[in-house]
Each structure stands twice: as C-alpha cells, then as structure tokens.
C-alpha atoms as a PDB file:
ATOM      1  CA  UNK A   1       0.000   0.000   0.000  1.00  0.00           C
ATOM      2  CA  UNK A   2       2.626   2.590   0.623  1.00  0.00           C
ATOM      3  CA  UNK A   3       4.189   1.897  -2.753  1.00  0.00           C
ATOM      4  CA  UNK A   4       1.304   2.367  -4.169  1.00  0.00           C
ATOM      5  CA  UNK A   5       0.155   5.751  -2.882  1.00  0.00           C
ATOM      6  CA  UNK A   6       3.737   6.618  -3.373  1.00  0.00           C
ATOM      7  CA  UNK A   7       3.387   6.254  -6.972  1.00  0.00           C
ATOM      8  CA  UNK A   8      -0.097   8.145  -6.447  1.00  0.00           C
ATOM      9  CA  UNK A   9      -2.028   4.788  -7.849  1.00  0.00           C
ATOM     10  CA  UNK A  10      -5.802   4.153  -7.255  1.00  0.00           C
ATOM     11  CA  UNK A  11      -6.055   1.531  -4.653  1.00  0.00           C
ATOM     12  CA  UNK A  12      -8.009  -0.533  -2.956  1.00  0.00           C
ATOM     13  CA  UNK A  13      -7.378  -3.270  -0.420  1.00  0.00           C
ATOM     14  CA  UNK A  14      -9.681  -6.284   0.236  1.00  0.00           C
ATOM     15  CA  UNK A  15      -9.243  -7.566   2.903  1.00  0.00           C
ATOM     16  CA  UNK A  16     -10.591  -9.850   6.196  1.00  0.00           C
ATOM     17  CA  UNK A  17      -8.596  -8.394   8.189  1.00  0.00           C
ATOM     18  CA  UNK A  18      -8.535  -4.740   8.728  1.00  0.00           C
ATOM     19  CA  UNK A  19      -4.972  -3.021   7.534  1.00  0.00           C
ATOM     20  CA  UNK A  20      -2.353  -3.129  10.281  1.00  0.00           C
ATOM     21  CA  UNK A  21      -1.550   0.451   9.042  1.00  0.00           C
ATOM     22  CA  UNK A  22      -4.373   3.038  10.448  1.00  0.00           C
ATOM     23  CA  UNK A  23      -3.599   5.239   7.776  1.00  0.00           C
ATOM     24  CA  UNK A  24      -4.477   2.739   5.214  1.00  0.00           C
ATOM     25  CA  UNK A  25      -7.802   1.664   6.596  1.00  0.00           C
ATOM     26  CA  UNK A  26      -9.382   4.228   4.057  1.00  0.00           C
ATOM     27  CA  UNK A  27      -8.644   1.888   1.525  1.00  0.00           C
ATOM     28  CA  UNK A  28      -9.943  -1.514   2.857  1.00  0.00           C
ATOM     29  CA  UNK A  29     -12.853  -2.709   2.099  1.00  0.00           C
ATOM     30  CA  UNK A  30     -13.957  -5.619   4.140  1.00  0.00           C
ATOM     31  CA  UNK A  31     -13.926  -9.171   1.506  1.00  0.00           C
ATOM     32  CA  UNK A  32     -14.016 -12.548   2.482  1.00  0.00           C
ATOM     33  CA  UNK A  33     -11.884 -14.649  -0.228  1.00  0.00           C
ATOM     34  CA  UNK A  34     -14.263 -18.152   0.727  1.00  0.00           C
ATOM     35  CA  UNK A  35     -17.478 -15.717  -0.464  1.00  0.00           C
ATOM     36  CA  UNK A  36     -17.706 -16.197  -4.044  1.00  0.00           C
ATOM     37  CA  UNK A  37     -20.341 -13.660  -4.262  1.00  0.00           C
ATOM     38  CA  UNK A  38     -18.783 -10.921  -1.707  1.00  0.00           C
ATOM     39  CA  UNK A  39     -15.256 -11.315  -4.231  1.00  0.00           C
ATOM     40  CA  UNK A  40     -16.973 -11.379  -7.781  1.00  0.00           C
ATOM     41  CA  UNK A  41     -19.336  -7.947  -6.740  1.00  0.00           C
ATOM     42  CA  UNK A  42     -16.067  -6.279  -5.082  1.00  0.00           C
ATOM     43  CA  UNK A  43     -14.034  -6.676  -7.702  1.00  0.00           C
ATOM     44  CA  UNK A  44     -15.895  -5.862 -10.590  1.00  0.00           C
ATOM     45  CA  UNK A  45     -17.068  -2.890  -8.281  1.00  0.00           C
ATOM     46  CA  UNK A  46     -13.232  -1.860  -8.659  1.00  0.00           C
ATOM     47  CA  UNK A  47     -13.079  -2.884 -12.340  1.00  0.00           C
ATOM     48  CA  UNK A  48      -9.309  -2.859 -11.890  1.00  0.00           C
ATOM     49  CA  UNK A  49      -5.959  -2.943 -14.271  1.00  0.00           C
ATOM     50  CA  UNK A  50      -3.924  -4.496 -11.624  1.00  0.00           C
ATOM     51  CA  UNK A  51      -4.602  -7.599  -9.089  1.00  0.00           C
ATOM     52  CA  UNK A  52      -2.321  -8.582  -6.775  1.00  0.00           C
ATOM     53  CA  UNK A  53      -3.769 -11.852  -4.955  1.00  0.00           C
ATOM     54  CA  UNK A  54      -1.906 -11.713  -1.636  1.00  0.00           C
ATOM     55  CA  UNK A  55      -4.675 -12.764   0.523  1.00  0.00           C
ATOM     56  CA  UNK A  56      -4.670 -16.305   2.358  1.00  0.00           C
ATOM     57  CA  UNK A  57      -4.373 -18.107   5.340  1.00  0.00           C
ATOM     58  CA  UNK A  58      -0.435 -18.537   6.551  1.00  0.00           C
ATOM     59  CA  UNK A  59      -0.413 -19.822  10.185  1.00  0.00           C
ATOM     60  CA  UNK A  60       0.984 -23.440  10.544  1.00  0.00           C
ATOM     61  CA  UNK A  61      -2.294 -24.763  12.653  1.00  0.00           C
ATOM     62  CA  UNK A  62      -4.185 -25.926  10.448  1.00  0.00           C
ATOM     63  CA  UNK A  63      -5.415 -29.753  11.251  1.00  0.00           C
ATOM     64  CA  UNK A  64      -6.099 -30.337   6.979  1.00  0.00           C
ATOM     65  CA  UNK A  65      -6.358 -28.956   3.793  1.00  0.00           C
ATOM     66  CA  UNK A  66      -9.657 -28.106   4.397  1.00  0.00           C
ATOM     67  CA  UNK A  67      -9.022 -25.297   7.055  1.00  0.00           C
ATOM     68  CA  UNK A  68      -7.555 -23.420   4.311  1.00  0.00           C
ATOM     69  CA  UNK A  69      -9.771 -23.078   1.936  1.00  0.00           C
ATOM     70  CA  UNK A  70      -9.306 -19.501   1.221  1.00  0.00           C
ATOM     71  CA  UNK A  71      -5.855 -20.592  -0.080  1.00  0.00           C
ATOM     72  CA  UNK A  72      -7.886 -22.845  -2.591  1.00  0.00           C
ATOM     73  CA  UNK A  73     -11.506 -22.180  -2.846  1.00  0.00           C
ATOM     74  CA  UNK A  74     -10.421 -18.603  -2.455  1.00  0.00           C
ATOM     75  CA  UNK A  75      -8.205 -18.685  -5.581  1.00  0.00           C
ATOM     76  CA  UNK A  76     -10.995 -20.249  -7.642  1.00  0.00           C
ATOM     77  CA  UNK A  77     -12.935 -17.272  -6.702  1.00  0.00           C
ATOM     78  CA  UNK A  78     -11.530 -14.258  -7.542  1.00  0.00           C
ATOM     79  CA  UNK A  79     -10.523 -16.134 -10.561  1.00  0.00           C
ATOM     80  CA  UNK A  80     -14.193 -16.188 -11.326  1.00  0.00           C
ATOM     81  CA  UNK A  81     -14.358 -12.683 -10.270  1.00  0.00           C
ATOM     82  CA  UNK A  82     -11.685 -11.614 -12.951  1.00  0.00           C
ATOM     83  CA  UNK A  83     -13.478 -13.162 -15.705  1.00  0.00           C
ATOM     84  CA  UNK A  84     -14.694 -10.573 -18.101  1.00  0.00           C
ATOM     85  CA  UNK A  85     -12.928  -7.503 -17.015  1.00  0.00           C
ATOM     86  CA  UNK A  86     -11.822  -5.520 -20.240  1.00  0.00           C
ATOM     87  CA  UNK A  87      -9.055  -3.264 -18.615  1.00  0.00           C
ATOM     88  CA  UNK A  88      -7.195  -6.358 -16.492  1.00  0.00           C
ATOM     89  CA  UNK A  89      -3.858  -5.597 -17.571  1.00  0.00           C
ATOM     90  CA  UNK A  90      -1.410  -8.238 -15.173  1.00  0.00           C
ATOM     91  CA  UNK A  91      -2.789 -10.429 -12.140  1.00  0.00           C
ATOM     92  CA  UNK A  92       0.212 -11.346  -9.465  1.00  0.00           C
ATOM     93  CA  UNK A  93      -0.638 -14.773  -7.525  1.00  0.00           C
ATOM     94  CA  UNK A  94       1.065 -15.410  -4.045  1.00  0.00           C
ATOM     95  CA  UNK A  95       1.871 -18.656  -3.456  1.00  0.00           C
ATOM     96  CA  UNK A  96       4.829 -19.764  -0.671  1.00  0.00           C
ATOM     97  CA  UNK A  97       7.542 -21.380  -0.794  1.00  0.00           C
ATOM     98  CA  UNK A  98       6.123 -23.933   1.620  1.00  0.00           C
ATOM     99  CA  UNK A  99       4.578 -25.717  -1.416  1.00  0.00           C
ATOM    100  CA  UNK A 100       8.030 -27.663  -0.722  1.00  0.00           C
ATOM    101  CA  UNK A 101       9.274 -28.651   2.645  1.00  0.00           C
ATOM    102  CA  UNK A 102      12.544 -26.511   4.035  1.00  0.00           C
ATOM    103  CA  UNK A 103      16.218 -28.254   2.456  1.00  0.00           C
ATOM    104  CA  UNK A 104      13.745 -29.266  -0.523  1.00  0.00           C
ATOM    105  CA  UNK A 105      15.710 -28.012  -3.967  1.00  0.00           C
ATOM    106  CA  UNK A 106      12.757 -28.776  -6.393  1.00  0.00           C
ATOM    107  CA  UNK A 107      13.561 -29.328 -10.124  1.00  0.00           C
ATOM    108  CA  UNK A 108      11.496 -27.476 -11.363  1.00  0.00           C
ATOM    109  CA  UNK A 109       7.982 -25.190 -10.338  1.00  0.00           C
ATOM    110  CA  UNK A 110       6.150 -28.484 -10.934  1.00  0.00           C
ATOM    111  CA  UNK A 111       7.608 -29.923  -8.443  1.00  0.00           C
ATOM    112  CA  UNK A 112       6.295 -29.845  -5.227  1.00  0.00           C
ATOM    113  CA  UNK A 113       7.260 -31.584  -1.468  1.00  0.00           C
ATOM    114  CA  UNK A 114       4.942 -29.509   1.192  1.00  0.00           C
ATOM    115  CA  UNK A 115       5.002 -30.799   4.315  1.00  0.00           C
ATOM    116  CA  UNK A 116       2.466 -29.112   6.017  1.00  0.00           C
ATOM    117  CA  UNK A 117      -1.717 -28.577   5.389  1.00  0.00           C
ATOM    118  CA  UNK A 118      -0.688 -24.938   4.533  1.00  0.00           C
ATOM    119  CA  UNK A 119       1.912 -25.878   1.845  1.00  0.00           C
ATOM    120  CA  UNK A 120      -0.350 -28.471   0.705  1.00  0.00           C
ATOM    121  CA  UNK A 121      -3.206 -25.843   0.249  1.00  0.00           C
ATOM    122  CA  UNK A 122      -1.027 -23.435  -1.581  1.00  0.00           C
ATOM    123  CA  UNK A 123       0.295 -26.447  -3.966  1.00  0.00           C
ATOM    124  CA  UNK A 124      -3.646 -26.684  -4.219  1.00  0.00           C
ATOM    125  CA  UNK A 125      -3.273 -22.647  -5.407  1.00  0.00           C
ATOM    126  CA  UNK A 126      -1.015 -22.701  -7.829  1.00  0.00           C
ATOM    127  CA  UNK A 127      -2.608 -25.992  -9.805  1.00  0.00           C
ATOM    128  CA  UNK A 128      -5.499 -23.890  -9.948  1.00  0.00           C
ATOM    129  CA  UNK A 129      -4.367 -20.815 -11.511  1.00  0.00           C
ATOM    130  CA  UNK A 130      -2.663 -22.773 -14.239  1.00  0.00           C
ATOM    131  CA  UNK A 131      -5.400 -24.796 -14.644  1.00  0.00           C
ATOM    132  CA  UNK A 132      -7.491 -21.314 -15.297  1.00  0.00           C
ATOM    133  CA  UNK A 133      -5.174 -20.095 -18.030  1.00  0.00           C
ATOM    134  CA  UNK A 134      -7.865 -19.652 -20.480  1.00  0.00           C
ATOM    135  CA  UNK A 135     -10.547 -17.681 -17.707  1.00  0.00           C
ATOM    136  CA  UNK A 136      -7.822 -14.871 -16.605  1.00  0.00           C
ATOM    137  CA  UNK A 137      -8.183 -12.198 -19.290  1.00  0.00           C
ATOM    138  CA  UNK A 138      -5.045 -10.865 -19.012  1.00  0.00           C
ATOM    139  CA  UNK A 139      -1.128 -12.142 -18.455  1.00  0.00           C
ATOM    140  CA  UNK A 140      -0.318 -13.356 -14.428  1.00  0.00           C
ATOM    141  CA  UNK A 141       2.640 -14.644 -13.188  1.00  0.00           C
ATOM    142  CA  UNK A 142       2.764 -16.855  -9.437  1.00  0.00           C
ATOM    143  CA  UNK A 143       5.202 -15.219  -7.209  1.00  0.00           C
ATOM    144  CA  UNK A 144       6.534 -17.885  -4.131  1.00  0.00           C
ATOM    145  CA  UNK A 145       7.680 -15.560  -1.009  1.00  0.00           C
ATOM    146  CA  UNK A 146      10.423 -16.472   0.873  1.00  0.00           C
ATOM    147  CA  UNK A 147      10.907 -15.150   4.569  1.00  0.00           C
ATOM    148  CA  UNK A 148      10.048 -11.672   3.845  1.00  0.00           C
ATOM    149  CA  UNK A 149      10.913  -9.192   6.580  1.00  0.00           C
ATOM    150  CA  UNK A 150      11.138  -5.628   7.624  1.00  0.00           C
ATOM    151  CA  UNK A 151       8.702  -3.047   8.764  1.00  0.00           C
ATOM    152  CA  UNK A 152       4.921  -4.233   9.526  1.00  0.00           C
ATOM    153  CA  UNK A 153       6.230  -7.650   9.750  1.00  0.00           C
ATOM    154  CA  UNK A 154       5.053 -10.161  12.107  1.00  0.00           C
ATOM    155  CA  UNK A 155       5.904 -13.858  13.587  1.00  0.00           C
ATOM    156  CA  UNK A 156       8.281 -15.325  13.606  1.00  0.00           C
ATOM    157  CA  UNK A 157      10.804 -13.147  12.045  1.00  0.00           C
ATOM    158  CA  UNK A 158       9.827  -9.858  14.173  1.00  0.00           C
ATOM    159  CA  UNK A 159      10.436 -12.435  16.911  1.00  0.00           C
ATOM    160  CA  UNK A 160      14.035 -12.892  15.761  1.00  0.00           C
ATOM    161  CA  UNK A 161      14.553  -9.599  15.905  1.00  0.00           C
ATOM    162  CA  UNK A 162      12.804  -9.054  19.262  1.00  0.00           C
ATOM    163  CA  UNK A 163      14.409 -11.859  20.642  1.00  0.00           C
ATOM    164  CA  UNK A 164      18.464  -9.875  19.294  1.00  0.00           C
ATOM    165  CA  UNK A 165      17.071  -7.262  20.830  1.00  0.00           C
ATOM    166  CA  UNK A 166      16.161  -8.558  24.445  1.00  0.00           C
ATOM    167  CA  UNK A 167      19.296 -10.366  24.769  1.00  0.00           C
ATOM    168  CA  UNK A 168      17.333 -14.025  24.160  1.00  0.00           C
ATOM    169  CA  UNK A 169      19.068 -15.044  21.025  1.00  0.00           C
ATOM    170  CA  UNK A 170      22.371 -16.963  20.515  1.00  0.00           C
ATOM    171  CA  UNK A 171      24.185 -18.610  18.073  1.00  0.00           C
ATOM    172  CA  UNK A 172      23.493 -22.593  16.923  1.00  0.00           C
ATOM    173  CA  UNK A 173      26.714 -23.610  17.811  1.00  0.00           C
ATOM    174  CA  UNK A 174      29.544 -22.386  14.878  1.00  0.00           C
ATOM    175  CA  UNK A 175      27.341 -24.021  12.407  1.00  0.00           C
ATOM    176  CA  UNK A 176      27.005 -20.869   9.089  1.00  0.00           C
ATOM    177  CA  UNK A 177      23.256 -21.516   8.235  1.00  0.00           C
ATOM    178  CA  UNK A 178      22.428 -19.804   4.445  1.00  0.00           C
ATOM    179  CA  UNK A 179      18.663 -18.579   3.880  1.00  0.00           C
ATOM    180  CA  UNK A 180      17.173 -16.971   0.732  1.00  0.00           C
ATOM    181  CA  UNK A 181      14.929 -14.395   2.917  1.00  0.00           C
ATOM    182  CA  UNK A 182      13.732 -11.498   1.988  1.00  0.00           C
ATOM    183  CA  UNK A 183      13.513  -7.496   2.756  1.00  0.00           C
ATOM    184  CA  UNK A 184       9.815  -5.998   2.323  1.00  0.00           C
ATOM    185  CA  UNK A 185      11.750  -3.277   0.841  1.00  0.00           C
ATOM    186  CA  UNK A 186      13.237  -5.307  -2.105  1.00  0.00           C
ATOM    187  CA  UNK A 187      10.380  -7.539  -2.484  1.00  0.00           C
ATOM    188  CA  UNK A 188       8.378  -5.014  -3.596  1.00  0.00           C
ATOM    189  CA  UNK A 189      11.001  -3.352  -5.347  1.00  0.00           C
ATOM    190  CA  UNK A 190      10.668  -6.710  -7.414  1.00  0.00           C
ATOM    191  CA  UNK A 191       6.934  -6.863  -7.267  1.00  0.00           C
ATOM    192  CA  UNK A 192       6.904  -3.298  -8.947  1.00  0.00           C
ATOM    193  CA  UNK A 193       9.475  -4.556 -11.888  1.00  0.00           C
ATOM    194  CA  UNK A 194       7.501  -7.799 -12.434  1.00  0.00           C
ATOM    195  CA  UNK A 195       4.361  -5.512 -13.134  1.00  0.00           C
ATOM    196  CA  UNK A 196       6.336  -3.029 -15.319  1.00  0.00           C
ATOM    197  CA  UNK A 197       7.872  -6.415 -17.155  1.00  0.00           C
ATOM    198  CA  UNK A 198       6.892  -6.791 -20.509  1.00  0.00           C
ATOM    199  CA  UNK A 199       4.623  -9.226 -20.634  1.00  0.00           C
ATOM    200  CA  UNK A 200       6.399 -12.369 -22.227  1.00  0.00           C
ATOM    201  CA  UNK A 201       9.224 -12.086 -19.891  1.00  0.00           C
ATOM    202  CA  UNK A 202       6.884 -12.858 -16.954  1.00  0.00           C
ATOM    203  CA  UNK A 203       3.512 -14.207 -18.214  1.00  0.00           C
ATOM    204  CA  UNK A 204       2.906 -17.882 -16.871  1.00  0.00           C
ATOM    205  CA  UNK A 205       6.213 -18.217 -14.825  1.00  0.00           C
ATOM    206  CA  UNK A 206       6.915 -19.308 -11.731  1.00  0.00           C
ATOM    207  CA  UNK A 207       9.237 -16.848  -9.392  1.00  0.00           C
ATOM    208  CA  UNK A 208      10.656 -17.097  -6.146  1.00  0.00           C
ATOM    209  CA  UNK A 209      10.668 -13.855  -3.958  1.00  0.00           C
ATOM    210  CA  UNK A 210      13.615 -13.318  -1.936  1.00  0.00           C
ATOM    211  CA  UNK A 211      17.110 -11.750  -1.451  1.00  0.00           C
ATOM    212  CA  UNK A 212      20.193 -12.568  -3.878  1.00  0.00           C
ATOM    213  CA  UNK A 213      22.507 -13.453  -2.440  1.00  0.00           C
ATOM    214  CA  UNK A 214      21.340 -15.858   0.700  1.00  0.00           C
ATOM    215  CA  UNK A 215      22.129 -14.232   3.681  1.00  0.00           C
ATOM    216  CA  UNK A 216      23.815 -15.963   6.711  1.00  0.00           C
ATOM    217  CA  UNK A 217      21.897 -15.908   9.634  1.00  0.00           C
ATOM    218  CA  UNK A 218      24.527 -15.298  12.358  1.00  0.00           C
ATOM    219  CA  UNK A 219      25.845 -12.416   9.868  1.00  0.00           C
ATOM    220  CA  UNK A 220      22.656 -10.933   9.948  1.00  0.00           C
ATOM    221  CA  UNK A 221      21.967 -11.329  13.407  1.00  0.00           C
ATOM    222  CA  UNK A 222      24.971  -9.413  14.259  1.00  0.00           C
ATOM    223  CA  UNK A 223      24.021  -7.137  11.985  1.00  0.00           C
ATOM    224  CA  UNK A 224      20.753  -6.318  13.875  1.00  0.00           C
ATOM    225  CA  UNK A 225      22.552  -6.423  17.404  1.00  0.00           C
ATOM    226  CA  UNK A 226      25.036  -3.970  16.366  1.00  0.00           C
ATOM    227  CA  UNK A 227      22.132  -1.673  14.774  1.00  0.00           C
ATOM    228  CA  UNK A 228      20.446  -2.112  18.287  1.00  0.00           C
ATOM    229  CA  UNK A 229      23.494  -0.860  20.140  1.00  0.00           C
ATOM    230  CA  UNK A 230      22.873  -4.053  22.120  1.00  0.00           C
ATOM    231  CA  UNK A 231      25.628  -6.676  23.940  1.00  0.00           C
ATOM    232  CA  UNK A 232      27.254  -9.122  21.564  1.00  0.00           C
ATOM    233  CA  UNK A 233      25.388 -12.230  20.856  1.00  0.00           C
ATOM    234  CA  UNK A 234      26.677 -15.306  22.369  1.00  0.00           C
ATOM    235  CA  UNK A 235      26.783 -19.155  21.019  1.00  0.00           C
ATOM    236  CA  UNK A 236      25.448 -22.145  22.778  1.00  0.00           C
ATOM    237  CA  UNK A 237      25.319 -25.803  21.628  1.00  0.00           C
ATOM    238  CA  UNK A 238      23.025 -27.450  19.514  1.00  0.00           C
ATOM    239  CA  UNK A 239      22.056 -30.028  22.264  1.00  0.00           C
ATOM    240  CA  UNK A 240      21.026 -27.006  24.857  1.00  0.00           C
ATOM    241  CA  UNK A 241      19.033 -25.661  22.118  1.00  0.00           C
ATOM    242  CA  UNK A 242      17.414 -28.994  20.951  1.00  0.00           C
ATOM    243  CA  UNK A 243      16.860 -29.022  25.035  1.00  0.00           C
ATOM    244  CA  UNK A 244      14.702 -25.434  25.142  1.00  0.00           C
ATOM    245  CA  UNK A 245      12.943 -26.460  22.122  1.00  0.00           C
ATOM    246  CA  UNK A 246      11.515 -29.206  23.617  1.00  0.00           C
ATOM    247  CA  UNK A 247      10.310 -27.394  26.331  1.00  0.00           C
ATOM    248  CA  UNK A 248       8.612 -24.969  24.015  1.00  0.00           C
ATOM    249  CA  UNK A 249       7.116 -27.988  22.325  1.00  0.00           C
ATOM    250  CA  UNK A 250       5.394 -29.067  25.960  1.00  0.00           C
ATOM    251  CA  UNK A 251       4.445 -25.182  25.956  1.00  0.00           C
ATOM    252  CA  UNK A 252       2.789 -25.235  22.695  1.00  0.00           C
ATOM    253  CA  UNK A 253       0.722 -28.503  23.816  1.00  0.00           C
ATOM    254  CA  UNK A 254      -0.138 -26.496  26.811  1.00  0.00           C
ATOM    255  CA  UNK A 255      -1.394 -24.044  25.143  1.00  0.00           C
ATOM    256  CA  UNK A 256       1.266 -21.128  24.777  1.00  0.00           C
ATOM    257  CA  UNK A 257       0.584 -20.404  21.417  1.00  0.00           C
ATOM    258  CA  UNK A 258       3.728 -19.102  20.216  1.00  0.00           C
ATOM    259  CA  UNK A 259       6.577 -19.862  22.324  1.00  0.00           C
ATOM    260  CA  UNK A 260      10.271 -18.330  21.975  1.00  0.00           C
ATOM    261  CA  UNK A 261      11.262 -21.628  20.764  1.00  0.00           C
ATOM    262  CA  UNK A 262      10.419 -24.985  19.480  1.00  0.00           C
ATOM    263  CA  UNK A 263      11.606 -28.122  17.533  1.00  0.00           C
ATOM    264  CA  UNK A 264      10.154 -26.847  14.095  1.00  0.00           C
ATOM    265  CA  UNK A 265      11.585 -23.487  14.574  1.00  0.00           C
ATOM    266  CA  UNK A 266      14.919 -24.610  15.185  1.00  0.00           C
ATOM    267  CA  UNK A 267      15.246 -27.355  12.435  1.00  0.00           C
ATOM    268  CA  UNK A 268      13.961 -24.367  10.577  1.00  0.00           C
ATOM    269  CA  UNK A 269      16.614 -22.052  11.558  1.00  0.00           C
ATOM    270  CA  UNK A 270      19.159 -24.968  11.231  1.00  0.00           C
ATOM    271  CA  UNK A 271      18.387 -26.563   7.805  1.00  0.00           C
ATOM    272  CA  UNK A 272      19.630 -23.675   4.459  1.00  0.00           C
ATOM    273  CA  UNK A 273      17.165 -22.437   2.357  1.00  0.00           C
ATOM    274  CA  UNK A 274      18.596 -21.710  -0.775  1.00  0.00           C
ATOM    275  CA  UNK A 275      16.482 -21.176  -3.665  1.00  0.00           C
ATOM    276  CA  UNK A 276      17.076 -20.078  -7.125  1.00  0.00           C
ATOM    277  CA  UNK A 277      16.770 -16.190  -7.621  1.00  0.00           C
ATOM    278  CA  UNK A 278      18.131 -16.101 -10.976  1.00  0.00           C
ATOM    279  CA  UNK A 279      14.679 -16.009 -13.163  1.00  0.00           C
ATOM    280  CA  UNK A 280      13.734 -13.586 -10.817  1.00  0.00           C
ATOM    281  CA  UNK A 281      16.883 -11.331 -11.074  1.00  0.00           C
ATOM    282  CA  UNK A 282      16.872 -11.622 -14.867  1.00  0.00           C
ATOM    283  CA  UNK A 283      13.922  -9.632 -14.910  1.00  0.00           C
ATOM    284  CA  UNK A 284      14.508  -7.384 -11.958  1.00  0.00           C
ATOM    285  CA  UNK A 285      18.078  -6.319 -11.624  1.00  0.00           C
ATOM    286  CA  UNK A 286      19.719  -5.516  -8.491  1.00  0.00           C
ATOM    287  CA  UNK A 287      18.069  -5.101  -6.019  1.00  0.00           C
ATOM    288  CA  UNK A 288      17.971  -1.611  -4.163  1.00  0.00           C
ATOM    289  CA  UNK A 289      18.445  -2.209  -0.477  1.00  0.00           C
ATOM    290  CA  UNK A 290      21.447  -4.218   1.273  1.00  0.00           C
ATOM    291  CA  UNK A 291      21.088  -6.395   4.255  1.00  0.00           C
ATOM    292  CA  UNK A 292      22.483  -4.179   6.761  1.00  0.00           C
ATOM    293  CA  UNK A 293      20.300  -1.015   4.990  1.00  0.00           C
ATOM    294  CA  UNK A 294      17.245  -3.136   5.430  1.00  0.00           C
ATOM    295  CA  UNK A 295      18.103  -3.759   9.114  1.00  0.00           C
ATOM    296  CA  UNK A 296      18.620  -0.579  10.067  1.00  0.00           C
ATOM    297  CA  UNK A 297      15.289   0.561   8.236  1.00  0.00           C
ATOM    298  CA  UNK A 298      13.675  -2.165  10.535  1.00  0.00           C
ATOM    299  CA  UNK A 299      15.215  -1.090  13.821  1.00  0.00           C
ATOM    300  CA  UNK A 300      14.074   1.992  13.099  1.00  0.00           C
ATOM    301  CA  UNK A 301      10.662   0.863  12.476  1.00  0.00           C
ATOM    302  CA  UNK A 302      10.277  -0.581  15.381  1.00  0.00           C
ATOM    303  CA  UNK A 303      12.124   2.016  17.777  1.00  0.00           C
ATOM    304  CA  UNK A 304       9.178   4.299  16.384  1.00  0.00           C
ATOM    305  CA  UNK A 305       6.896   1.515  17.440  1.00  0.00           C
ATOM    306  CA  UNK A 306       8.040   1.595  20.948  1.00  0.00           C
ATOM    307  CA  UNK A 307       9.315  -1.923  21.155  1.00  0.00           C
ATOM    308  CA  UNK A 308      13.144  -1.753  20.692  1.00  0.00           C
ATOM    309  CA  UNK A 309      14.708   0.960  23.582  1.00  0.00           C
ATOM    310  CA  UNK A 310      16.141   4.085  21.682  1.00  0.00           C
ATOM    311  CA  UNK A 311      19.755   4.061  20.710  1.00  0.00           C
ATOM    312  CA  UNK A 312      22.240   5.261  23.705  1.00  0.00           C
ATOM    313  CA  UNK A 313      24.525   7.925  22.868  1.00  0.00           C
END
C-alpha cells in the first residue's frame, strides 16, 4: 500500500482483516476470499488494471487442507471474479515457498514436497491458476515468497529480531546456516518490476521472492545487534538448544501459542534455504536495499513503534 500511494495509484485493499496500518484503513474494504459472491461484486465494483492476490491463510495450525480453503476455494474465486474484465492488464498470484518442505531443492515449479496442510493448500493454489489459463483475461505470473521481513512484519521473524534485541538469542553452535529471505523493501522493489515487465518475460512463470545473495543468519543477526546498540550475541550448543525447544514444544501442547522456541523453529533455523533467484533477477536487476540497509530501516521501524529501547549515545 505505501508503494502504491507513493506512486499516487488508485487503490483498494480487500481484505478480512482490517490493515495493520491506520492510515491505510481508508482503503480496505472488508472481503471474504471463501465468499464467491462478496469477491466477484467487489471486484468488478473496482473494475481494476492491476490484481495482486496476496490474501490467504499462513499460520501453521491448520489440522487439513480443508481449514484453508481460502488458499484454494479462495483462488478459484476471484478467478471467477476476474473473468470478463476488459481493462485487467497483469494479475500477481502469491503462493509460498512452503509448497516444498525446508532443504527441498525442487527441479522445477512443478515440483512440489509440502510438508504441512498450509503448503499443501497453496500447492492446491497454484494448480489452480494454471489450470485457469484460459478464464484470466489478461497475463499473471505466481510469485513464491520467501521469509520476507522488515517493517509491519510479524511472527516469527519480528520475533528474531525481538528476541536480538532482548538479549534471548544466541548462536546454533559455529554451524554458518544460508537462507534466501527477503527485505519488504526489495520484495516489492521486485513486485513493482515484475508488473512493469513486458509481458512475455513474466507471463505464466513461476518466481521465487527473496534476497540474492542468501544471507547468513549469524551475519545478519549481528548485523541487527550492532544496529540495536545491544551486547554481543553469544553461542550455545546445539544439544542445549534442541533441550529449550523441547520445552517450548510441551508449551505449545499447553497451550502457549507461540513460544520463543520450538523443535520446528529450530530445524527451521538450522536446515539452508537456498532457492534459485536467478529467473527472478533476470527480470529485476539488483536489487535496491542491502542487508544491513534493510536492518537498520527495521530497527528503526520498530524504535518508532516503541518496542526496541532508543539508541544510547
């Protein structure tokens, strides 16, 4: 939204959930993606040029498939909704990178290894747009999101930060962890040059969002402790962290919802996530902000915010 205004764009935002952003609530208009008709009158209400389908379901707590249908059903209906709109110009689909399980290197965007309801719901997605071609009047490409952080994020990666922060974070042993994540900044930065892409260098493909290069975690932890002002980050072995992430699993099943820590986190934070960026840099260039640029942005962000103490002189 704040790219968009920039630009001084008509918007509007459809939404279930009301914009974390007060001064963007002017432009939401309340939308349920599982209402077929609520999405087809909205949208052709808008009549608009550009459609970026961000909306879906994300938490991991899903039991099945079937809690997230607005990640499938949802898909199917704004498709219908798009049907028949003259001045559709380019439709951007979010789908995750969860459609394959974390250390998964697929071979190619047809090839998929969730390992969760969500990622199997947004595998779900993607089949259907393709299998839509013919009903979107207009060219649309599927964009797969890595970790994408920075200001208005949420859990778990404003977590990570929090936890730099508070003095609650430390190293994984000496082990150098790569991830493909992602600054908001630069991912919509590429969102922007996908949309101002002509159309048959984009049209159909499949693109993961993220940063090129990966970043390495303890780098950018440092990064954000040293933007903080805060003490230096310490190390601790794997086995004491397996150890407090099995406590926060018996927290979870006692109903802490989102503890510090937990098994899946850490196997997260200890397995790479490398994906390919090159069809996506092809088409977008280098990106605009560095790692430690995007950190400081984000401390900032949330000093404003009130939940990181102000820098000491």
């Amino acid at each position: 939204m704040e790219n968009f205004l920039a630009r001084q764009d008509e918007v509007v935002n459809l939404d279930i959930v009301a914009p974390r952003n007060p001064a963007h609530t002017g432009y939401w208009r309340y939308v349920d993606l599982r209402d077929s008709s609520a999405v087809r009158l909205a949208v052709q209400a808008v009549s608009p040029e550009i459609v970026l389908h961000m909306g879906a379901r994300t938490d991991l707590e899903g039991r099945s498939i079937k809690d997230y249908a607005a990640n499938t059903v949802g898909v199917d209906n704004l498709i219908t909704a798009l049907e028949g709109l003259r001045d559709l110009r380019h439709v951007v689909f979010a789908s995750s990178r969860l459609v394959c399980r974390i250390g998964y290197q697929p071979v190619d965007e047809f090839d998929y290894c969730p390992s969760t309801p969500y990622g199997e719901s947004k595998v779900v997605g993607e089949k259907i747009v393709r299998d839509a071609d013919q009903r979107i009047p207009s060219p649309w490409v599927i964009v797969r999101p890595t970790s994408i952080w920075g200001p208005w994020f949420g859990v778990p990666y404003k977590t990570f930060f929090l936890a730099v922060a508070h003095g609650r974070y430390r190293h994984p042993g000496h082990v150098r962890v790569l991830k493909s994540f992602g600054f908001v900044g630069n991912t919509m930065y590429a969102l922007q040059q996908l949309l101002d892409a002509p159309s048959h260098l984009v049209s159909k493909k499949t693109l993961y969002l993220a940063d090129y290069p990966p970043i390495d975690i303890a780098e950018m932890a440092n990064t954000i402790q040293q933007a903080l002002g805060v003490a230096p980050i310490r190390s601790v072995s794997i086995g004491l962290l397996r150890s407090a992430a099995w406590v926060g699993d018996c927290l979870k099943v006692l109903g802490w919802r989102e503890p510090p820590l937990t098994s899946f986190r850490l196997n997260n934070l200890l397995t790479p996530m490398v994906h390919n960026t090159d069809p996506l840099q092809a088409v977008v260039g280098d990106l605009p902000y560095p790692m430690q640029q995007g950190v400081e942005i984000t401390v900032n962000w949330l000093r404003i915010a009130g939940e990181v103490p102000q820098k000491r002189p």
